[in-house]
N, C-alpha and C. Protein backbone atom coordinates (compact mmCIF):
# COMPACT_ATOMS: atom_id res chain seq x y z
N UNK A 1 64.12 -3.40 13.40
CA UNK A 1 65.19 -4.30 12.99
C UNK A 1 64.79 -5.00 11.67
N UNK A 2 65.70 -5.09 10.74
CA UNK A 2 65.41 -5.90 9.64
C UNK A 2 65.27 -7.39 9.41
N UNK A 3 64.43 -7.38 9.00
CA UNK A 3 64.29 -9.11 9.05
C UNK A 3 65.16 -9.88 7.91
N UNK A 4 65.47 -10.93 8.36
CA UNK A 4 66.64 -11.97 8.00
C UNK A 4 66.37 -12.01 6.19
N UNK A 5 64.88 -12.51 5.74
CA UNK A 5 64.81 -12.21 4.48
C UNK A 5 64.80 -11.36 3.53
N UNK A 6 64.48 -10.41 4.28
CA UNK A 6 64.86 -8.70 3.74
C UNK A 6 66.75 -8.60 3.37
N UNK A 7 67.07 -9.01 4.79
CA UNK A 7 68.48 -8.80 4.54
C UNK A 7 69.15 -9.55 2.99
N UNK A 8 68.78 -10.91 3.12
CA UNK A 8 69.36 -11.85 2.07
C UNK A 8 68.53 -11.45 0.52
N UNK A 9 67.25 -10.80 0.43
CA UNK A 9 67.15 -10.20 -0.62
C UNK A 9 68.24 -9.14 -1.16
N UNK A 10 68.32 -8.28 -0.36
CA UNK A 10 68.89 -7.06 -0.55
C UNK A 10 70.60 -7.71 -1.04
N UNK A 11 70.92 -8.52 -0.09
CA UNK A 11 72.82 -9.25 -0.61
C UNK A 11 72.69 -9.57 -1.76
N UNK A 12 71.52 -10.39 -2.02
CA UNK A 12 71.14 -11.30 -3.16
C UNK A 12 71.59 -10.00 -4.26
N UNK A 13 70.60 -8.96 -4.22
CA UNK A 13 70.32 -7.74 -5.47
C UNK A 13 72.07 -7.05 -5.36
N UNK A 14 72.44 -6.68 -4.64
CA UNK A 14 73.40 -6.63 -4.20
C UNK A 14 74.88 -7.19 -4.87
N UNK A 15 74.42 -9.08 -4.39
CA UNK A 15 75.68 -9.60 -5.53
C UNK A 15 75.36 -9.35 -6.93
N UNK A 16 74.23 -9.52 -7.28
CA UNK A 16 73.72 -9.26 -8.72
C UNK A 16 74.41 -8.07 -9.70
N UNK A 17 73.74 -7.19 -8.86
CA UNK A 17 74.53 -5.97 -9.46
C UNK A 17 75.79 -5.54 -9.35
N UNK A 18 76.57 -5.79 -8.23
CA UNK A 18 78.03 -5.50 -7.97
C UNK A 18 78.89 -6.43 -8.40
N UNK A 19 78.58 -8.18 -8.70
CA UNK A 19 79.76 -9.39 -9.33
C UNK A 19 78.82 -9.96 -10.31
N UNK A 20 77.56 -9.91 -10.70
CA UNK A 20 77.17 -10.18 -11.70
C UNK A 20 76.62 -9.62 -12.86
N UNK A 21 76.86 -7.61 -12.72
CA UNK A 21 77.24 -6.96 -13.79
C UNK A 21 75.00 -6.83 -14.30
N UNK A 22 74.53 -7.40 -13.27
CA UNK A 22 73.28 -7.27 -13.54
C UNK A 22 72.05 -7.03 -12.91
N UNK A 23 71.46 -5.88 -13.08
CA UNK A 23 70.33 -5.80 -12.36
C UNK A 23 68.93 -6.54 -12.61
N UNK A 24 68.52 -7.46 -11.74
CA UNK A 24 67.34 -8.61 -12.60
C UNK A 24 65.95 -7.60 -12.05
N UNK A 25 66.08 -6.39 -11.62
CA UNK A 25 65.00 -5.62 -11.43
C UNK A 25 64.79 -4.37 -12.25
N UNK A 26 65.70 -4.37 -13.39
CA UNK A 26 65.53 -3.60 -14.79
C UNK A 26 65.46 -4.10 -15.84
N UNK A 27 65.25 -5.67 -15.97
CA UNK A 27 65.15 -6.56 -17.38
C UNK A 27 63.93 -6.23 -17.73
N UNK A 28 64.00 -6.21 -19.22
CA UNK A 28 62.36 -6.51 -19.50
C UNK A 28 62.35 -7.40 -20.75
N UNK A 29 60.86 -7.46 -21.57
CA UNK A 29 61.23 -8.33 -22.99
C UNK A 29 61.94 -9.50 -22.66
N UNK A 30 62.57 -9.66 -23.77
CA UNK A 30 63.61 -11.04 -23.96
C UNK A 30 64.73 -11.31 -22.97
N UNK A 31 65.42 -10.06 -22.56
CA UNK A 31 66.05 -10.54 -21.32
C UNK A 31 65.94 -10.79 -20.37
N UNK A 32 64.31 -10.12 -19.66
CA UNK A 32 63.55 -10.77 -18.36
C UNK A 32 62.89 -12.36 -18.62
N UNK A 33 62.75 -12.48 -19.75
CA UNK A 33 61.97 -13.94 -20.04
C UNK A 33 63.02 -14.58 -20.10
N UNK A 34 64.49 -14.66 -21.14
CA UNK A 34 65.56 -15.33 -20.41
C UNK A 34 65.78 -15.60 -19.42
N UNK A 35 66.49 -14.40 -18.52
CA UNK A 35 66.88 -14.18 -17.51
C UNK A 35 65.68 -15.60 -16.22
N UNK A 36 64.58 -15.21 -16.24
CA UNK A 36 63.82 -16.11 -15.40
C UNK A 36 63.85 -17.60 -16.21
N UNK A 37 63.86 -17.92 -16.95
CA UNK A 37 64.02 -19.24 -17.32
C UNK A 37 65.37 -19.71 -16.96
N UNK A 38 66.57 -19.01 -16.85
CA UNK A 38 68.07 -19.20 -16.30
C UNK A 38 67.82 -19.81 -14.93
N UNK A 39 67.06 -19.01 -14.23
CA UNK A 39 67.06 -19.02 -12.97
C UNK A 39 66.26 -20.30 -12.76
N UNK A 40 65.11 -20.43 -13.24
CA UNK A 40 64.13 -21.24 -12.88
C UNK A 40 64.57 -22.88 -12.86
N UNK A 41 65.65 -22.70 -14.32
CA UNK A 41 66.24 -24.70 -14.95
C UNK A 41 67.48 -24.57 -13.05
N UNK A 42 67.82 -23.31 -13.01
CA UNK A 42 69.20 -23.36 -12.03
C UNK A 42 68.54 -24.30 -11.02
N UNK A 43 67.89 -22.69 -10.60
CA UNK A 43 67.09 -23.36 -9.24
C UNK A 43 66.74 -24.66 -9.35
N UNK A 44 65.92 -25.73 -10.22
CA UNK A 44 65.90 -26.93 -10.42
C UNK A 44 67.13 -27.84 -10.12
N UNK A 45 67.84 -27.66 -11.15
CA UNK A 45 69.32 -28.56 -10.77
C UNK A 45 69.66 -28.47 -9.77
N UNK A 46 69.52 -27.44 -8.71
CA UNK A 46 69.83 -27.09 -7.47
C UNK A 46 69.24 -28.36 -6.56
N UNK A 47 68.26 -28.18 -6.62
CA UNK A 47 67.48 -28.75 -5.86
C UNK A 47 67.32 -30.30 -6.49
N UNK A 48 67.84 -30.80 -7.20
CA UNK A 48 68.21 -32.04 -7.84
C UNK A 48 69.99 -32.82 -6.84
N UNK A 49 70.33 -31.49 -7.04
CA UNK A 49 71.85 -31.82 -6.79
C UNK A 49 71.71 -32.10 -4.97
N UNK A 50 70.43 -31.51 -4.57
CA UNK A 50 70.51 -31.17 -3.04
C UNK A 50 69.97 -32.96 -2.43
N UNK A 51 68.94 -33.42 -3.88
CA UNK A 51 68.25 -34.67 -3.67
C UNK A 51 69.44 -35.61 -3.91
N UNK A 52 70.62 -35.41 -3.97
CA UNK A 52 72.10 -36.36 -4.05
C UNK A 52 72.38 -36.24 -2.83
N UNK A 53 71.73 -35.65 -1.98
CA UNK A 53 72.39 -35.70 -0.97
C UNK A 53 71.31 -36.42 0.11
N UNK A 54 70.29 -36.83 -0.28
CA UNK A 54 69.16 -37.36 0.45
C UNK A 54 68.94 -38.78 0.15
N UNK A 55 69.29 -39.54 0.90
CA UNK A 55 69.15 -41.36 0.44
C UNK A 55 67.27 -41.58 0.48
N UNK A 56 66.86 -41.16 -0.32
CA UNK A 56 65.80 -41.51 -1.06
C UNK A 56 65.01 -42.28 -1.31
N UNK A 57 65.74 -43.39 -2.32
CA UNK A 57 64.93 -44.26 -3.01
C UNK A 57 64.76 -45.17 -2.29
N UNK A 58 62.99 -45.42 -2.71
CA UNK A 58 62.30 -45.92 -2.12
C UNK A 58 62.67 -47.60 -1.97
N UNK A 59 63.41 -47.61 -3.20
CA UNK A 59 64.01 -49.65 -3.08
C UNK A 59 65.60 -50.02 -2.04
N UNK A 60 65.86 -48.36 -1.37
CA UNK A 60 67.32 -48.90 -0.65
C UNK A 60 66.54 -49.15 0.76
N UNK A 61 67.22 -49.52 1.52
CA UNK A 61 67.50 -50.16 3.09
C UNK A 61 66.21 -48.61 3.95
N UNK A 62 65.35 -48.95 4.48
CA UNK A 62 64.97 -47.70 4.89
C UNK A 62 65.96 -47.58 6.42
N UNK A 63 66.14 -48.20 6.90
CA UNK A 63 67.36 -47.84 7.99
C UNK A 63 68.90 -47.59 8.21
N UNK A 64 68.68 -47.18 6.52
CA UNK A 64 70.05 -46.68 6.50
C UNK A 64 69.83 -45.51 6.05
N UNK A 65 68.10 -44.64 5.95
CA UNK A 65 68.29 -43.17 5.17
C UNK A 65 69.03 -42.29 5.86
N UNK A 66 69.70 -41.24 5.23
CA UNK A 66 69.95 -40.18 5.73
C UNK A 66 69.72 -39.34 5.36
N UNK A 67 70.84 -37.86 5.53
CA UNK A 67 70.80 -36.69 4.94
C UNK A 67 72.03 -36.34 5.12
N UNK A 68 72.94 -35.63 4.34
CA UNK A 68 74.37 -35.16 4.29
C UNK A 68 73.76 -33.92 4.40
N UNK A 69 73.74 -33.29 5.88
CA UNK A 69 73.41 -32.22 6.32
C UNK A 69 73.94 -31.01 5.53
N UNK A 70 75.73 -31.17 5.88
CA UNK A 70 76.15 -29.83 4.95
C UNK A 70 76.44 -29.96 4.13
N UNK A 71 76.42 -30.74 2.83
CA UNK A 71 76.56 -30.57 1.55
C UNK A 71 74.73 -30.17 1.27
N UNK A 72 73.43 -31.08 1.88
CA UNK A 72 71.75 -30.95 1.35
C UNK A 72 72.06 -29.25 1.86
N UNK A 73 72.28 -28.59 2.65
CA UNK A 73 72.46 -27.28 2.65
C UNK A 73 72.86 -26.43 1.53
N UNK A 74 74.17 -26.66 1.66
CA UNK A 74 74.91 -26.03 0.71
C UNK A 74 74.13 -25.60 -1.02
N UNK A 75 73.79 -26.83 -1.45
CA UNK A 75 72.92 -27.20 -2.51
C UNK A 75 71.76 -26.44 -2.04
N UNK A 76 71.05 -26.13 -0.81
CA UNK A 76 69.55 -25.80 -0.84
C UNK A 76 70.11 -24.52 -0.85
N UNK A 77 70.80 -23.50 -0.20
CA UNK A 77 71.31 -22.16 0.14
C UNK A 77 71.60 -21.81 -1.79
N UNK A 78 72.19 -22.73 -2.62
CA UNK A 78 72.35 -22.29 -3.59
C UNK A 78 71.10 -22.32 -4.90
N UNK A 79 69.87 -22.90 -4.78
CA UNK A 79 69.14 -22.87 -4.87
C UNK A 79 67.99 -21.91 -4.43
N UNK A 80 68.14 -21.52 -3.19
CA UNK A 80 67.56 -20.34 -3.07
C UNK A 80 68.36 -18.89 -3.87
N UNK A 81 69.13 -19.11 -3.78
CA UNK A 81 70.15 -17.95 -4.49
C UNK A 81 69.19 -17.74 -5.74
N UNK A 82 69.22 -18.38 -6.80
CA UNK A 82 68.36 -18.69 -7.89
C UNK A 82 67.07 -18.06 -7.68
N UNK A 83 66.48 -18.81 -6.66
CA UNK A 83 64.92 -18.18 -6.56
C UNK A 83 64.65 -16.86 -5.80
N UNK A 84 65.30 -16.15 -5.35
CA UNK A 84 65.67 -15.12 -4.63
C UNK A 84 65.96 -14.05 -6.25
N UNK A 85 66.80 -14.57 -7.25
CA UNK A 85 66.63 -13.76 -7.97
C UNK A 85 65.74 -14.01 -9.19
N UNK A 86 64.59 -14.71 -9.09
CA UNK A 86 63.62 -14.45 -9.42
C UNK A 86 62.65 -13.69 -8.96
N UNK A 87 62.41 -13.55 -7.40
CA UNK A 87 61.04 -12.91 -6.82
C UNK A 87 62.01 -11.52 -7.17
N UNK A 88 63.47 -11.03 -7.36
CA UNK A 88 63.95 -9.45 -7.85
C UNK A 88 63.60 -9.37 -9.20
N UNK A 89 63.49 -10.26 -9.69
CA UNK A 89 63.23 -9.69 -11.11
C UNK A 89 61.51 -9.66 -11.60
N UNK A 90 60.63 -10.50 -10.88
CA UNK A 90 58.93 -10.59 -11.08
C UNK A 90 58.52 -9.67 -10.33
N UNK A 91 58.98 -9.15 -9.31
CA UNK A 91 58.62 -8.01 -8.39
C UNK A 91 59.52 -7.34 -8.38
N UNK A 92 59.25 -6.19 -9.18
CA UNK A 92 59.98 -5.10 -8.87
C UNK A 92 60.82 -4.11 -8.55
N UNK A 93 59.81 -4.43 -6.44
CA UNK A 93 60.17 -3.43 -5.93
C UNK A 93 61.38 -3.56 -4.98
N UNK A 94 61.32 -2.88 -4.15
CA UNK A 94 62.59 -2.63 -2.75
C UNK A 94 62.34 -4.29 -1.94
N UNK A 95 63.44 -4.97 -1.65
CA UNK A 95 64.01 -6.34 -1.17
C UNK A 95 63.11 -5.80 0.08
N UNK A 96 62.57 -4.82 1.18
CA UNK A 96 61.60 -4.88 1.96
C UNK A 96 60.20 -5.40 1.25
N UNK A 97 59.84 -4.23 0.13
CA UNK A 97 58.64 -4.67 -0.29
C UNK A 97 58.36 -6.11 -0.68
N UNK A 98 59.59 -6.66 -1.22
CA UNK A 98 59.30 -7.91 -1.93
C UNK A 98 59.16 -9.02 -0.54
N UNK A 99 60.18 -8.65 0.55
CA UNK A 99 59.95 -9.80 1.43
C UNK A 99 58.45 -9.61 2.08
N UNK A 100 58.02 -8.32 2.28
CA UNK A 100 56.43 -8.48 2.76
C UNK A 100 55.30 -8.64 2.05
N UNK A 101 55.49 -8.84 0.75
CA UNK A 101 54.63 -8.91 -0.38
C UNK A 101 54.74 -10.78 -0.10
N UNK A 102 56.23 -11.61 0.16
CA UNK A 102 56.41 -12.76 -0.15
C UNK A 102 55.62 -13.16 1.19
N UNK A 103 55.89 -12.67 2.43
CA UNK A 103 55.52 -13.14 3.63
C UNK A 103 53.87 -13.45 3.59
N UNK A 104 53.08 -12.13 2.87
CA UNK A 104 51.84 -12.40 3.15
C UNK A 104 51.52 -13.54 2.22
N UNK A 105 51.91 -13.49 0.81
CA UNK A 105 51.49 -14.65 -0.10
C UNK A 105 51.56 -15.98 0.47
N UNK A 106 53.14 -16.64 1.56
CA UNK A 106 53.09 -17.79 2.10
C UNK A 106 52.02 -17.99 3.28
N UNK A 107 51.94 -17.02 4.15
CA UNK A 107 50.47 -16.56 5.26
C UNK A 107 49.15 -17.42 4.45
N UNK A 108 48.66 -16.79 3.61
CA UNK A 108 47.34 -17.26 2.52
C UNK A 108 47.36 -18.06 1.87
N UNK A 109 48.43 -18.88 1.57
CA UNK A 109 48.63 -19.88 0.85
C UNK A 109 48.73 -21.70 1.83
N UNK A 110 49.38 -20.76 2.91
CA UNK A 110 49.87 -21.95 4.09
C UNK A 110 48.42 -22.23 5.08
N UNK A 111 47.42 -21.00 4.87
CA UNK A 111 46.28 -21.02 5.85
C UNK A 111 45.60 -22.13 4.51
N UNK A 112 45.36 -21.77 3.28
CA UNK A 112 45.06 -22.77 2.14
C UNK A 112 45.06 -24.17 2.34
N UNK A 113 46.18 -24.49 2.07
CA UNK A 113 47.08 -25.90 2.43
C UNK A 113 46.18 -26.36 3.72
N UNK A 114 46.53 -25.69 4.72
CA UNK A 114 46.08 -26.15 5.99
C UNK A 114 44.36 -26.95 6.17
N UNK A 115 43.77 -25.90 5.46
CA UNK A 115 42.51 -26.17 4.96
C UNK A 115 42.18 -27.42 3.98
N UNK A 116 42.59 -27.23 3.00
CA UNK A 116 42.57 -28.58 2.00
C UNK A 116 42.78 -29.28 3.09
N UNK A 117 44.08 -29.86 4.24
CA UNK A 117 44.37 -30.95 4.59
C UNK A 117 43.40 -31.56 5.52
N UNK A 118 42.81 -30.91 5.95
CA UNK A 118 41.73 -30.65 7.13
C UNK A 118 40.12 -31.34 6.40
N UNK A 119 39.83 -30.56 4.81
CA UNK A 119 38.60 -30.99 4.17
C UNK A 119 39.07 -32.42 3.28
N UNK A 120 40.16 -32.90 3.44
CA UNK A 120 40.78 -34.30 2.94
C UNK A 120 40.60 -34.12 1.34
N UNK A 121 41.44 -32.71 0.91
CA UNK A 121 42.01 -32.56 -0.31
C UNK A 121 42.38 -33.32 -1.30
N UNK A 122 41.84 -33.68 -2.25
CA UNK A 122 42.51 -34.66 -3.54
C UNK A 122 43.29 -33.90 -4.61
N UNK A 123 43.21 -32.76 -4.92
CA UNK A 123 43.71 -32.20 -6.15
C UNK A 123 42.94 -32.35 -7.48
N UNK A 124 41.47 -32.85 -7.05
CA UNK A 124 41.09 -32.90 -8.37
C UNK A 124 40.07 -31.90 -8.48
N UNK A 125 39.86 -30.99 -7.74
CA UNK A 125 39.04 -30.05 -7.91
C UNK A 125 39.75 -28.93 -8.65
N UNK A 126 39.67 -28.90 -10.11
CA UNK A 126 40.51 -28.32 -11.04
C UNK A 126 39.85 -27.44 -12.31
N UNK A 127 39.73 -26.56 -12.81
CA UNK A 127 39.57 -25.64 -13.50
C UNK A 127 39.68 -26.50 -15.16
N UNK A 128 38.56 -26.94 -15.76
CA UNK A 128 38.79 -27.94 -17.18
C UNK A 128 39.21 -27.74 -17.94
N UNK A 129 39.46 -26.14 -18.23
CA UNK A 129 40.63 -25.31 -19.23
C UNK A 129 41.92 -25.36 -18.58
N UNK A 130 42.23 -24.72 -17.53
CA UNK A 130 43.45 -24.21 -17.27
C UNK A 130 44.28 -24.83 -15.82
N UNK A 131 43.33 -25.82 -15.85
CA UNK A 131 43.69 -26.77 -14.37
C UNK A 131 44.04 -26.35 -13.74
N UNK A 132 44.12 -24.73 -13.29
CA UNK A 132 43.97 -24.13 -12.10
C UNK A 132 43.04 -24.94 -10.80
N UNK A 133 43.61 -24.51 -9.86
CA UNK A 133 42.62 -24.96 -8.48
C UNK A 133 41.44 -24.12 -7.96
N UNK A 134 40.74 -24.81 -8.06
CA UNK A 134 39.30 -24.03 -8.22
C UNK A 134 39.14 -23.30 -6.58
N UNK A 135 39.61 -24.35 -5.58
CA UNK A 135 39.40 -23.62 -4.39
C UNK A 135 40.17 -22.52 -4.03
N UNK A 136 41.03 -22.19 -4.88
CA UNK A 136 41.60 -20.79 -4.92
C UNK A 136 41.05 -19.59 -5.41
N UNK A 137 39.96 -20.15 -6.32
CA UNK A 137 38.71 -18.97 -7.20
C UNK A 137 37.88 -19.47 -6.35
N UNK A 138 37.60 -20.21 -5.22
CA UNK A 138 35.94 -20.04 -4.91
C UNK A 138 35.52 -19.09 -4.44
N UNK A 139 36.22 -17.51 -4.03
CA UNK A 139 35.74 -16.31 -3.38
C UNK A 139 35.64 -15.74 -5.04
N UNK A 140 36.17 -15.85 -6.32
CA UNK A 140 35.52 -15.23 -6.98
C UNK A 140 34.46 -15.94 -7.75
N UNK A 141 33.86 -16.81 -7.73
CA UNK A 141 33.10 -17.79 -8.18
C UNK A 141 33.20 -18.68 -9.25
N UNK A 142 32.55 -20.13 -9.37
CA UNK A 142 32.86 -20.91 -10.48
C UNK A 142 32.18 -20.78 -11.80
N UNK A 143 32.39 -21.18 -12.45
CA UNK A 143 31.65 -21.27 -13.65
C UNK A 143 31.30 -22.25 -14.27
N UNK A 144 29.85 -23.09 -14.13
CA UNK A 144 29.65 -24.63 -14.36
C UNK A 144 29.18 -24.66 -15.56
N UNK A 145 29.90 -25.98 -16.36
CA UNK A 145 29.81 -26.23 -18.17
C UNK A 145 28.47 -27.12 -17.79
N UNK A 146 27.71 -27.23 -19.18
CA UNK A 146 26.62 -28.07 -19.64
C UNK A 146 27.04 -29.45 -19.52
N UNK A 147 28.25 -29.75 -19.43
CA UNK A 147 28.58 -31.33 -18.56
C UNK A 147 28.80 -31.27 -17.54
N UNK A 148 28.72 -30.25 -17.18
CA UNK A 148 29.12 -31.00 -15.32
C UNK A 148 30.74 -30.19 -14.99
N UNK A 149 31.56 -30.01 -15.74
CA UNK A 149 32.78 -29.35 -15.70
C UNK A 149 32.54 -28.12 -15.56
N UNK A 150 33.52 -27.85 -14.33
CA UNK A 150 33.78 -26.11 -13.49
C UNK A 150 34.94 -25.29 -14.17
N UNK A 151 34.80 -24.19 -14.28
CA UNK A 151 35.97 -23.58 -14.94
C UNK A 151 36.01 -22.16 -14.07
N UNK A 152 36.84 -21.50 -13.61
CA UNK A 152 37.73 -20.54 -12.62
C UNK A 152 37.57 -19.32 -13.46
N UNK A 153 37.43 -19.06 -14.77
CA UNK A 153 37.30 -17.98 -15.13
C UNK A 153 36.16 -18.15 -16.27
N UNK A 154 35.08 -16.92 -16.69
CA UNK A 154 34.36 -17.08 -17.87
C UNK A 154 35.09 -17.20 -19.04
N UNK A 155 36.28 -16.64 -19.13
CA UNK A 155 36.73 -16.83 -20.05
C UNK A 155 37.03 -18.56 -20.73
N UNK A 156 37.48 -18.47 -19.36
CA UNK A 156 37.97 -20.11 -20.14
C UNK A 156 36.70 -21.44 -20.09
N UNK A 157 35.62 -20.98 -19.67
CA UNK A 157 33.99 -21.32 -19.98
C UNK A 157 33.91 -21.30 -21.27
N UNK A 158 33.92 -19.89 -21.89
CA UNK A 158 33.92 -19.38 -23.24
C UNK A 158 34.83 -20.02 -24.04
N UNK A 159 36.05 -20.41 -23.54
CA UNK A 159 37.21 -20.89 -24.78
C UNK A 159 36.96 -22.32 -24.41
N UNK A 160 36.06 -23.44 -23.38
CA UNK A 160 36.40 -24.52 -23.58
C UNK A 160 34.43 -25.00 -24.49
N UNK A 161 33.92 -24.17 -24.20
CA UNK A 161 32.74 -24.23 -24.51
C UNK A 161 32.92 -24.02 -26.05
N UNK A 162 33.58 -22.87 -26.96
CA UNK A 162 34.00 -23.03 -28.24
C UNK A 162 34.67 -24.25 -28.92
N UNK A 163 35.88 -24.78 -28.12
CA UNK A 163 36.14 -25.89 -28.65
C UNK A 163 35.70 -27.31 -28.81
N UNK A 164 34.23 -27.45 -27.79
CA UNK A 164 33.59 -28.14 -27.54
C UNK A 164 32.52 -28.32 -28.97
N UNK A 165 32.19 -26.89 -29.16
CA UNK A 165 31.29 -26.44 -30.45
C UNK A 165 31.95 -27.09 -31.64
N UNK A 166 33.12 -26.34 -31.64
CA UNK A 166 33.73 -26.46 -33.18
C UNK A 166 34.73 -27.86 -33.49
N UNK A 167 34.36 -29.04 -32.45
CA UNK A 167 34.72 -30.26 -32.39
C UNK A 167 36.52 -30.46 -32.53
């Protein structure tokens, strides 16, 4: 049986190509780098428009928060729309492959999370070039600067260690 995200990939590629005249899994160049920046500001506003629907701020009444169930929907369902046709256009492949390619990435990422929350995570364990998260490279190892600063790849050892040189 097909699974629910498989299905809504596949509609997703689906509306794309049949009412929006576009396949976001044959862009390349300038129209795939468009094309994902379209999606990416959407998806944002989306999820802006969805926070209109969430009584929020931190200075109103806290016993009066809510949530406008089906409009914060509506707004989140259209927001995924957006990001749905991004993982078609950065991946590839077949709306199966992409949902089990997506499933395992949230699996390893969510066991991650889980971990940080557990070793009482700050976010400052960070990569001094590229502020990457270092505990995401600690299976490929760190790379420690002559001050004391860790960096995630040699490379960026090499490029922060040059600019360090050449002042």
């Amino acid at each position: 049986m097909e699974d629910r995200f498989q299905l809504m990939l596949k509609m997703q590629l689906e509306l794309q190509k049949q009412h929006m005249g576009q396949n976001p899994q044959t862009l390349t160049g300038d129209e795939m780098a468009d094309f994902m920046r379209t999606m990416a500001w959407s998806c944002e506003d989306e999820i802006h428009e969805a926070m209109n629907e969430v009584d929020w701020k931190p200075w109103a009444h806290p016993e009066v928060r809510s949530v406008r169930e089906v409009a914060f929907l509506k707004e989140m369902v259209d927001a995924f729309h957006f990001f749905m046709n991004m993982l078609l256009c950065g991946l590839p492949d077949s709306p199966e492959v992409i949902a089990d390619k997506f499933t395992m990435a949230y699996i390893a990422k969510n066991a991650i999370n889980a971990q940080r929350q557990a070793e009482g995570y700050t976010g400052l364990d960070k990569c001094a070039e590229c502020h990457r998260d270092l505990i995401e490279v600690d299976q490929l190892g760190r790379y420690n600067g002559p001050d004391g600063k860790q960096f995630c790849t040699i490379e960026h050892f090499h490029e922060y260690t040059r600019k360090v040189l050449n002042g």
